[in-house]
C-alpha atoms as a PDB file:
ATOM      1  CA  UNK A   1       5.279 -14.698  20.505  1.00  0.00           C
ATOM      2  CA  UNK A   2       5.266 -16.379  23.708  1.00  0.00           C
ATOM      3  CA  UNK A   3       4.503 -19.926  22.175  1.00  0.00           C
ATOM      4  CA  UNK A   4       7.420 -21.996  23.224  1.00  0.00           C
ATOM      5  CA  UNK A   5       6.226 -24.167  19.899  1.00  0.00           C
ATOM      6  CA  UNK A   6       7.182 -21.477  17.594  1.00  0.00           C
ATOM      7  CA  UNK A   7      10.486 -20.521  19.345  1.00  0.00           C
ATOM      8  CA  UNK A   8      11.583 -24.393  18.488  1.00  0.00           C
ATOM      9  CA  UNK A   9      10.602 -24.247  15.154  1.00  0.00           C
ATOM     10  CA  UNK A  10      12.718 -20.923  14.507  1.00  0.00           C
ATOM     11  CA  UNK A  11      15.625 -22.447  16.315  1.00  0.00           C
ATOM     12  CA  UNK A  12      15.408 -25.830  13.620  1.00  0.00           C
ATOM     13  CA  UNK A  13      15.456 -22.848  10.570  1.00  0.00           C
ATOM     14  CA  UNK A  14      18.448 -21.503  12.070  1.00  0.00           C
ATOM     15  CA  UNK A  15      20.012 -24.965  12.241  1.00  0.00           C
ATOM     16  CA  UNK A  16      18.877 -25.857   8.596  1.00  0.00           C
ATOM     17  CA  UNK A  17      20.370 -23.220   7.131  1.00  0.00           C
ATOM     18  CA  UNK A  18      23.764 -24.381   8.537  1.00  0.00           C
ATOM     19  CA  UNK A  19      23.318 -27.336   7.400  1.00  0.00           C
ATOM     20  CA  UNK A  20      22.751 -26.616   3.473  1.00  0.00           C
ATOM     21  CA  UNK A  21      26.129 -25.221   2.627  1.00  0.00           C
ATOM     22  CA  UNK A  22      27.000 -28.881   3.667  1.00  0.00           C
ATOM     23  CA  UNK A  23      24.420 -30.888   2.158  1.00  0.00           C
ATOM     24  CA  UNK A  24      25.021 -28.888  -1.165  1.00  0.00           C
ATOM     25  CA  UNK A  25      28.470 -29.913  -1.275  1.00  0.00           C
ATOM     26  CA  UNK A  26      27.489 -33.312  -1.970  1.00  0.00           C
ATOM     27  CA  UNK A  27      26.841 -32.341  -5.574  1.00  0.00           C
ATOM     28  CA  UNK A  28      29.759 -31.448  -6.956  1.00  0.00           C
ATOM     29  CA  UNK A  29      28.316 -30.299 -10.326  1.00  0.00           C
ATOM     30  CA  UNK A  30      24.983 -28.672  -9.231  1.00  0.00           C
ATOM     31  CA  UNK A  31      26.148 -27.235  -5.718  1.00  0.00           C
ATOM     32  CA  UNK A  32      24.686 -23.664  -6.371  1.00  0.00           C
ATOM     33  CA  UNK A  33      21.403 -25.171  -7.931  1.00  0.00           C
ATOM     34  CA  UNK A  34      21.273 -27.827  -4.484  1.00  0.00           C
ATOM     35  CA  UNK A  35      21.495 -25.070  -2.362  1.00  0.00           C
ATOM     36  CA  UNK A  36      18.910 -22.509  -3.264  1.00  0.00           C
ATOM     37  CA  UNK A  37      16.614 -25.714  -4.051  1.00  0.00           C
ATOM     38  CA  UNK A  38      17.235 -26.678  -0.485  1.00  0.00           C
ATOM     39  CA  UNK A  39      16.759 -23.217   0.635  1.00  0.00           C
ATOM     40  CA  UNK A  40      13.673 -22.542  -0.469  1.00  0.00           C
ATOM     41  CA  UNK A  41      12.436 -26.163   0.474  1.00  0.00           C
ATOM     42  CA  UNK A  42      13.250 -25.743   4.059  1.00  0.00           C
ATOM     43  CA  UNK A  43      11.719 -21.901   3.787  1.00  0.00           C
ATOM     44  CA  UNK A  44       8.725 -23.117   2.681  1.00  0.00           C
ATOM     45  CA  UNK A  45       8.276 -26.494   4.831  1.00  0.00           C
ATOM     46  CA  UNK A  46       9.021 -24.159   7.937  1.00  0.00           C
ATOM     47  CA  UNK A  47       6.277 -21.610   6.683  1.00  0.00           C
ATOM     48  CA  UNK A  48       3.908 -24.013   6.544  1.00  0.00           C
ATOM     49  CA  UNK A  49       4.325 -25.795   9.531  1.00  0.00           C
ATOM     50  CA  UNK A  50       3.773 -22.170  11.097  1.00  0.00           C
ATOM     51  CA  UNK A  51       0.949 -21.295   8.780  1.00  0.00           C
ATOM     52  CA  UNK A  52      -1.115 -24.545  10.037  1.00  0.00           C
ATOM     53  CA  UNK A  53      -0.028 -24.503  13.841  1.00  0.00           C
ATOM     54  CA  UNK A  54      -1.015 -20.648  14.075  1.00  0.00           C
ATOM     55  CA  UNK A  55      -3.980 -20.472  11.783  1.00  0.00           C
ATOM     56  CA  UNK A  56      -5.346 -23.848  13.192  1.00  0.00           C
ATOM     57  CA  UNK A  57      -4.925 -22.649  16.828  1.00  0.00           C
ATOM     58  CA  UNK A  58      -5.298 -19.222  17.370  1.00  0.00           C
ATOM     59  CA  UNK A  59      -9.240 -18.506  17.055  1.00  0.00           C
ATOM     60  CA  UNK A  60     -10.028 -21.810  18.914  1.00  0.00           C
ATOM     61  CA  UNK A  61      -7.613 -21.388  21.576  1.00  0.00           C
ATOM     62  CA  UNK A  62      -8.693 -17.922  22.652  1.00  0.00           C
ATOM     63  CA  UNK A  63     -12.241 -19.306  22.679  1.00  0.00           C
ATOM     64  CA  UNK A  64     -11.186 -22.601  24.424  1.00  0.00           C
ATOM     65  CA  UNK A  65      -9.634 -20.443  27.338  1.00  0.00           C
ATOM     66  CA  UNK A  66     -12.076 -17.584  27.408  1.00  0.00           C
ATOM     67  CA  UNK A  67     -10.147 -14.781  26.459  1.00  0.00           C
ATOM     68  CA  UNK A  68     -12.355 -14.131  23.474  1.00  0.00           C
ATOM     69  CA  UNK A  69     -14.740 -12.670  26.071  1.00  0.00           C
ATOM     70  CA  UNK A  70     -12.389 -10.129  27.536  1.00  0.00           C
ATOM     71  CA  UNK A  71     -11.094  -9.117  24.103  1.00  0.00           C
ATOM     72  CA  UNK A  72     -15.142  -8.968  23.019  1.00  0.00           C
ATOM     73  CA  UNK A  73     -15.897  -7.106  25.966  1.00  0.00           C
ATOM     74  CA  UNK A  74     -13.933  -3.738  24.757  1.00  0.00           C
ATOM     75  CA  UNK A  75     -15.183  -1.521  22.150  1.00  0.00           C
ATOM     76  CA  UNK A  76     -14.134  -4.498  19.436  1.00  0.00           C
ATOM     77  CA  UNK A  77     -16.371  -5.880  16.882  1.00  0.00           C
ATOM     78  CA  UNK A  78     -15.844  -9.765  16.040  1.00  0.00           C
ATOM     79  CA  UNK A  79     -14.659  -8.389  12.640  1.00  0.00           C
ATOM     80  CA  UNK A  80     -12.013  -6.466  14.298  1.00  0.00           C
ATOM     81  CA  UNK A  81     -10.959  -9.765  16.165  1.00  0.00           C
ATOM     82  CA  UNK A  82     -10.559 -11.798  13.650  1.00  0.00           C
ATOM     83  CA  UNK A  83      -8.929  -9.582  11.282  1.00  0.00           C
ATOM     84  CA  UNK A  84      -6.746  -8.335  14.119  1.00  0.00           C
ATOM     85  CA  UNK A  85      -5.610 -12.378  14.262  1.00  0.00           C
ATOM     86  CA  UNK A  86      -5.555 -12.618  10.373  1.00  0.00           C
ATOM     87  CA  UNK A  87      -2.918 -10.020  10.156  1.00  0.00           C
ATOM     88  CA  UNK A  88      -0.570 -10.564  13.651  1.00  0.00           C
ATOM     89  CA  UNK A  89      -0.250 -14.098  12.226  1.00  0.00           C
ATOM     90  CA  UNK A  90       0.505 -12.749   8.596  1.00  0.00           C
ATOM     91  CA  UNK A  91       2.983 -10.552   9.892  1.00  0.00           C
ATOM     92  CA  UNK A  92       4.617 -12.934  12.262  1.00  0.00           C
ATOM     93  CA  UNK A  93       5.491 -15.230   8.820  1.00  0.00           C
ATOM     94  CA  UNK A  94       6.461 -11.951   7.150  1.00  0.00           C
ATOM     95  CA  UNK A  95       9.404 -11.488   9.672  1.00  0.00           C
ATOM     96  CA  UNK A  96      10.051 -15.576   9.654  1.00  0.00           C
ATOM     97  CA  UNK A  97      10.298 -15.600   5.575  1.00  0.00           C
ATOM     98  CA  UNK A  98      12.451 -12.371   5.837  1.00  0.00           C
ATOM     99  CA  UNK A  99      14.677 -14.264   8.501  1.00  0.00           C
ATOM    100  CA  UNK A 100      15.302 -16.701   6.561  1.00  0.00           C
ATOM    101  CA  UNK A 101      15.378 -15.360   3.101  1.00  0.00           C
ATOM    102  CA  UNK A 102      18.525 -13.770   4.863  1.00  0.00           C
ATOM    103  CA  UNK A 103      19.604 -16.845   6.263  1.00  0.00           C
ATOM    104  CA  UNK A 104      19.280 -18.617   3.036  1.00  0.00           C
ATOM    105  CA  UNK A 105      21.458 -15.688   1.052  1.00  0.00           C
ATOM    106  CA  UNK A 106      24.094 -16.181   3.427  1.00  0.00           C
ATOM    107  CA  UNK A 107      23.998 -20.156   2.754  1.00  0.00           C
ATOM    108  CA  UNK A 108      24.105 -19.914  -0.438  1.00  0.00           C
ATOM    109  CA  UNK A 109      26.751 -17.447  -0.542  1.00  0.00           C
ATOM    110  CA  UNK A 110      28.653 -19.741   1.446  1.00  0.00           C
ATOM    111  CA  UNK A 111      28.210 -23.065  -0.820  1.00  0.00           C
ATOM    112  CA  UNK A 112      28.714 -20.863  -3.945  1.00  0.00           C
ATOM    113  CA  UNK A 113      31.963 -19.635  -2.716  1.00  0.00           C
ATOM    114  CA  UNK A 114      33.269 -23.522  -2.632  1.00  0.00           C
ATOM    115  CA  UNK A 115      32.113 -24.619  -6.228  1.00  0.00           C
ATOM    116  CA  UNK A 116      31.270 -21.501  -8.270  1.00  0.00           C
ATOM    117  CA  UNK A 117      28.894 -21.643 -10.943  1.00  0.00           C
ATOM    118  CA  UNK A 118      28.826 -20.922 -14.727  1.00  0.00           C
ATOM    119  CA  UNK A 119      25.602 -19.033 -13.946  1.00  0.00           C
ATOM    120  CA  UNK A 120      24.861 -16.368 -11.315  1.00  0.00           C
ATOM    121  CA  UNK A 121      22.110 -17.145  -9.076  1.00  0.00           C
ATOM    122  CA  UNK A 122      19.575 -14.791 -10.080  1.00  0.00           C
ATOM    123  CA  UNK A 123      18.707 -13.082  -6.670  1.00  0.00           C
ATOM    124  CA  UNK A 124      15.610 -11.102  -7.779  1.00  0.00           C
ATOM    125  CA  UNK A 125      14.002 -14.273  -8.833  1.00  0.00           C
ATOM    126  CA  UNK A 126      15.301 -15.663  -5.589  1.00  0.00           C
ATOM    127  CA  UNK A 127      13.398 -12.904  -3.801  1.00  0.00           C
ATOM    128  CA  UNK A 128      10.388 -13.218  -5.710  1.00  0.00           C
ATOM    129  CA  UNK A 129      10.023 -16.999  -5.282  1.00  0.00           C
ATOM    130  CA  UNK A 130      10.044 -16.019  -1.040  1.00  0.00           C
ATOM    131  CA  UNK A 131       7.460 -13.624  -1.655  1.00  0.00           C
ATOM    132  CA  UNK A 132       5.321 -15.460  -3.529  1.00  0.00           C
ATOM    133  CA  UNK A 133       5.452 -18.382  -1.447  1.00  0.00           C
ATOM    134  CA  UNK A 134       4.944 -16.336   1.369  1.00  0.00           C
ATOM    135  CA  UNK A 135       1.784 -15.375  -0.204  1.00  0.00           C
ATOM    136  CA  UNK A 136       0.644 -18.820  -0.760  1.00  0.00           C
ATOM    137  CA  UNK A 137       0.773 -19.287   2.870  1.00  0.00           C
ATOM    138  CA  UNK A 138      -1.422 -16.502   3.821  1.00  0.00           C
ATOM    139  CA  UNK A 139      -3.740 -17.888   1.578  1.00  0.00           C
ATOM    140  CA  UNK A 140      -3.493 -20.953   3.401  1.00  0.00           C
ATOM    141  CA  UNK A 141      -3.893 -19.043   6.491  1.00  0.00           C
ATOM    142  CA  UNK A 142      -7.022 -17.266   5.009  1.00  0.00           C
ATOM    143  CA  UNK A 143      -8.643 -20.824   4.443  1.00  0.00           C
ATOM    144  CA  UNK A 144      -7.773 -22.347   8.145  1.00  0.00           C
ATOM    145  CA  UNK A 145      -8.985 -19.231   9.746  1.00  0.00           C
ATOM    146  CA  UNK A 146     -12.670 -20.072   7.833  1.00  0.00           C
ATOM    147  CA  UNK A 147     -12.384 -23.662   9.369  1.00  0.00           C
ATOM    148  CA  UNK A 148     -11.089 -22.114  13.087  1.00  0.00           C
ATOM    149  CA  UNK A 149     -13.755 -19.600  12.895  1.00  0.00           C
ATOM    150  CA  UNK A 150     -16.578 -22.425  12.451  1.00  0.00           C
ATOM    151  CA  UNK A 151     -15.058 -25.000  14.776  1.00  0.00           C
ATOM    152  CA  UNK A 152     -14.920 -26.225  18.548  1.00  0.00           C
ATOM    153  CA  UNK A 153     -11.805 -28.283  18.216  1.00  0.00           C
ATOM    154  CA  UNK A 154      -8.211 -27.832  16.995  1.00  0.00           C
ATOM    155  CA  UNK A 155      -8.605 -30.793  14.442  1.00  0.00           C
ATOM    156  CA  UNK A 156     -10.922 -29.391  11.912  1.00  0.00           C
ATOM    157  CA  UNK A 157      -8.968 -26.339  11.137  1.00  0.00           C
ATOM    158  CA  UNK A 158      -5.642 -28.592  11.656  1.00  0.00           C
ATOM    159  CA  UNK A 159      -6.270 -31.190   9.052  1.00  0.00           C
ATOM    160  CA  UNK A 160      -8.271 -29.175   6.901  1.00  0.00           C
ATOM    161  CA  UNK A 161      -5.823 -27.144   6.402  1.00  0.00           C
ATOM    162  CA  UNK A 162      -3.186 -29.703   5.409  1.00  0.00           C
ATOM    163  CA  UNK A 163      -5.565 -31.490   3.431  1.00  0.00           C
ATOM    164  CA  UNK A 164      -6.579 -28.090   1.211  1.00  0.00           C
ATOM    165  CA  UNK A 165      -2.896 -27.815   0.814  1.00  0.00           C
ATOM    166  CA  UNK A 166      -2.191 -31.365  -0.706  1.00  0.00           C
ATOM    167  CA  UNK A 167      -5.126 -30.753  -2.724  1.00  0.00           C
ATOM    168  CA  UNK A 168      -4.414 -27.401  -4.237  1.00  0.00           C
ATOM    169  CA  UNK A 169      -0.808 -27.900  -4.770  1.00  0.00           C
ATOM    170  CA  UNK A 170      -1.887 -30.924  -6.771  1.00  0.00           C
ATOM    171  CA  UNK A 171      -4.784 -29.385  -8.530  1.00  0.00           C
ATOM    172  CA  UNK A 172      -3.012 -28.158 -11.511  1.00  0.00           C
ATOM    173  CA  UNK A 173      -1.521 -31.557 -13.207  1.00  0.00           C
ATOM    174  CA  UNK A 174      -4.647 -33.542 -11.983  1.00  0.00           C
ATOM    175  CA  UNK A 175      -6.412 -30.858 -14.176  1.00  0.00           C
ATOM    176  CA  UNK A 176      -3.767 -30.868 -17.208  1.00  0.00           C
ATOM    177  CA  UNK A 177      -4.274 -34.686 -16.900  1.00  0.00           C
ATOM    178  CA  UNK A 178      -7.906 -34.717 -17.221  1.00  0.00           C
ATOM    179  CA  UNK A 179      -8.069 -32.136 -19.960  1.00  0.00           C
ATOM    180  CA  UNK A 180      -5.056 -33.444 -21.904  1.00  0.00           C
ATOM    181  CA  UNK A 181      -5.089 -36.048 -24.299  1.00  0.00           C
ATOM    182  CA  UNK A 182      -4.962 -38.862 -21.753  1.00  0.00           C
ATOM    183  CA  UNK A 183      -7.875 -37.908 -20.322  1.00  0.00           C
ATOM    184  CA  UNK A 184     -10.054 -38.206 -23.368  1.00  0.00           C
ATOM    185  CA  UNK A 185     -10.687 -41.718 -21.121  1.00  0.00           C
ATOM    186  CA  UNK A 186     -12.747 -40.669 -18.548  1.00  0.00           C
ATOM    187  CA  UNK A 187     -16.576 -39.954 -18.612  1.00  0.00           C
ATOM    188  CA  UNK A 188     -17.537 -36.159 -19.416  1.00  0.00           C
ATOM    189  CA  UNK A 189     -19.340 -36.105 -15.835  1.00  0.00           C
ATOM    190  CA  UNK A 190     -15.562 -37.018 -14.124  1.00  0.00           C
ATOM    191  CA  UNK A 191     -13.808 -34.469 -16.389  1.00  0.00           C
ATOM    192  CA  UNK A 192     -16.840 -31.633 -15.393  1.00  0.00           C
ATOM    193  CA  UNK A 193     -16.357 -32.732 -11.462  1.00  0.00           C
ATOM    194  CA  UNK A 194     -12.829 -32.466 -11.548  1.00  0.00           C
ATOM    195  CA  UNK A 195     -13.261 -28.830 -13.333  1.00  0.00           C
ATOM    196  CA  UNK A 196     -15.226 -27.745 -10.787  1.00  0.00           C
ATOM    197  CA  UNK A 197     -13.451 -29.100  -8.135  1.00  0.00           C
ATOM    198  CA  UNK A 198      -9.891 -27.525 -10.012  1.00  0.00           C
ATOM    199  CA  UNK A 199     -11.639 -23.570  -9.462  1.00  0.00           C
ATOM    200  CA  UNK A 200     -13.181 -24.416  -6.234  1.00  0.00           C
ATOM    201  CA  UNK A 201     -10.106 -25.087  -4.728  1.00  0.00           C
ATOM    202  CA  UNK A 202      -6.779 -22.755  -4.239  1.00  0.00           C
ATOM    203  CA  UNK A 203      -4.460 -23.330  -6.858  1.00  0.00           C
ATOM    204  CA  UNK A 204      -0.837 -23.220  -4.861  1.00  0.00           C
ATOM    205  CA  UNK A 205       1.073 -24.228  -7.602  1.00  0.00           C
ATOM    206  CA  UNK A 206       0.651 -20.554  -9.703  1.00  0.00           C
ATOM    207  CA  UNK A 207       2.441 -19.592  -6.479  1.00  0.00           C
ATOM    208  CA  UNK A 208       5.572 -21.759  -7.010  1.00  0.00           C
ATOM    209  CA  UNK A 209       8.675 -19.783  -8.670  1.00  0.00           C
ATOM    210  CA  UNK A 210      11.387 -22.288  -7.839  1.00  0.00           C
ATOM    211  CA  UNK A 211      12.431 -22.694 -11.278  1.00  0.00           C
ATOM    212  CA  UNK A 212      12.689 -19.547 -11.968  1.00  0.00           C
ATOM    213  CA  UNK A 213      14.746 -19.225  -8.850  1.00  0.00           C
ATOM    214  CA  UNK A 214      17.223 -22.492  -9.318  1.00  0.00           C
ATOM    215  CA  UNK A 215      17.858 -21.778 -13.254  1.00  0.00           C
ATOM    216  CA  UNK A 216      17.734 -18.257 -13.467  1.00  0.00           C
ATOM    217  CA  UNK A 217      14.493 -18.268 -15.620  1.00  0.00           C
ATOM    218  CA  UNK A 218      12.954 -15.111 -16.954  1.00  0.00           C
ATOM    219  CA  UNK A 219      10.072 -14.112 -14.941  1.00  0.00           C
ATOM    220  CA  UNK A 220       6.900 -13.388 -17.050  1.00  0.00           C
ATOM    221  CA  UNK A 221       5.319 -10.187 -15.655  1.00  0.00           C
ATOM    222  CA  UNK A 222       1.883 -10.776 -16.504  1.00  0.00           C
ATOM    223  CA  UNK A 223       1.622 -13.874 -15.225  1.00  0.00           C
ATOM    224  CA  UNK A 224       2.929 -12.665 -11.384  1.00  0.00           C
ATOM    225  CA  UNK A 225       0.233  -9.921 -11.875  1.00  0.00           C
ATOM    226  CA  UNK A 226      -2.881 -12.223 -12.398  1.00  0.00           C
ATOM    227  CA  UNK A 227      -1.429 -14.687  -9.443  1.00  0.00           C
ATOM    228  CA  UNK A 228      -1.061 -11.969  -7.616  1.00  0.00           C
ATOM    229  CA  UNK A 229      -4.812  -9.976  -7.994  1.00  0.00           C
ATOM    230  CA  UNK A 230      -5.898 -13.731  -7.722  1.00  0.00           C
ATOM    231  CA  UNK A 231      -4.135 -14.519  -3.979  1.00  0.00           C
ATOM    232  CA  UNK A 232      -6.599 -11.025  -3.366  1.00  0.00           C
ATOM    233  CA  UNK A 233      -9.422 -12.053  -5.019  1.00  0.00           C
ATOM    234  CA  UNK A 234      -9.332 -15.319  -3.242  1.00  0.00           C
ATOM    235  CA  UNK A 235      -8.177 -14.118   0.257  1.00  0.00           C
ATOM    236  CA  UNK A 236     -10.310 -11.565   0.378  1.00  0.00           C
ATOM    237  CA  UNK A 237     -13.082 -14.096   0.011  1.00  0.00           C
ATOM    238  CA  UNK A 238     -11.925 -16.371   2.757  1.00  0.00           C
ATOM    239  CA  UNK A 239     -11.120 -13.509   5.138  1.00  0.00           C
ATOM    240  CA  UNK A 240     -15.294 -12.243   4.545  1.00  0.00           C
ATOM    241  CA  UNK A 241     -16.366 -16.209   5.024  1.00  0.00           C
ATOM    242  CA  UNK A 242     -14.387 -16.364   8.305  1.00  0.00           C
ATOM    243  CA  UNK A 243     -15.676 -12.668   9.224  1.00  0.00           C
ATOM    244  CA  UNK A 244     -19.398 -13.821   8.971  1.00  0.00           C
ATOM    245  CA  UNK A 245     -18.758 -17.661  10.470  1.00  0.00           C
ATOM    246  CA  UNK A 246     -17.452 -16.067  13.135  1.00  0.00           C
ATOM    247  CA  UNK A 247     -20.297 -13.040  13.229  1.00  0.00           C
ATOM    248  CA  UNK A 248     -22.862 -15.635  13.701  1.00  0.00           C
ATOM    249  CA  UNK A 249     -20.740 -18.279  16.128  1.00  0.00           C
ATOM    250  CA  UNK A 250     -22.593 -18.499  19.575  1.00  0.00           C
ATOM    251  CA  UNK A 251     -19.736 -18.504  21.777  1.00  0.00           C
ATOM    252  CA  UNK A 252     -20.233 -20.230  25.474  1.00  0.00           C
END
């Protein structure tokens, strides 16, 4: 709460959010669909940026300037710390997502007001698609916290982070590529690697509802239920990884 860092970054969302009631107007026939698409970009840009700044820094700073020891020193168990971290850092992106979820209504409102539509924007979609990709970002947290856990620098967790995140928003079409017809190309050793590599990594794109957001598409129920017992499944296997890395750190 105190990172000056953080307050800058909330001031820019503030400032955004302003701005997309005018950068919407510049489509005059898709103003409502311009604005909750740039909503939910700049929502989700700002969440990450927060995601990899907090999750890469957090464990490593406290080590770096010692106040792991004092915290260590009380009746707390490593597991404690860490999870203790895990969850301050998922709740401090709750309240930013909720901020500007509200933010972003109020925007919208705003460009719809100018140029109505033929179709309502659907707002329980809209609040779905924020809650979902608030998810996918404390999965991302989950992963940078195993990196932070296991490193002595700020760059591992930093870049790992981002580069997880490239690769497991892209890890869905490089996968309907390979098994489509068009991969029928490549060598059954390539097509088994990039299977493996497809459920090794998080898939962020089951996360992404902006469709169903802009256009007002139906939700499928059972679809958000698996995504969301998988974000468990998988973040509950990151947090234990990061829990035992950090069990068995020496710290110095």
């Amino acid at each position: 709460m105190r990172d000056r860092l953080l307050h800058l970054l909330f001031v820019l969302a503030v400032l955004s959010l302003f701005l997309i009631p005018a950068f919407s107007l510049f489509s005059m026939r898709q103003v409502q669909e311009l604005a909750v698409t740039l909503s939910l970009s700049a929502l989700s840009f700002l969440l990450l940026v927060l995601t990899v700044l907090t999750g890469a820094s957090s464990i490593w700073r406290d080590v770096e300037r010692r106040y792991t020891f004092s915290v260590l020193g009380l009746p707390v168990s490593r597991a404690d710390f860490v999870l203790g971290k895990f969850f301050a850092i998922a709740l401090l992106l709750a309240v930013v997502a909720v901020v500007l979820a509200a933010g972003s209504f109020v925007a919208i409102k705003i460009a719809v007001s100018v140029y109505p539509a033929d179709i309502p924007v659907n707002w329980l979609n809209f609040a779905v698609a924020v809650c979902f990709d608030y998810l996918k970002y404390v999965l991302l947290l989950s992963l940078a916290f195993v990196f932070s856990a296991v490193s002595t620098s700020f760059y591992l967790p930093f870049l790992g982070a981002i580069a997880i995140f490239m690769a497991g928003s892209a890890s869905q079409e490089v996968y309907e590529f390979v098994t489509g017809s068009a991969g029928k190309d490549f060598a059954p050793l390539a097509r088994s690697v990039v299977k493996l590599v497809y459920y090794v990594l998080p898939n962020f794109a089951a996360f992404d509802l902006k469709p169903q957001a802009i256009y007002a598409l139906p939700l499928v129920p059972g679809t958000l239920l698996l995504t969301l017992l998988y974000f468990v499944c998988y973040t509950g296997i990151m947090l234990s990884l990061a829990v035992w890395s950090f069990s068995r750190r020496e710290l110095s």
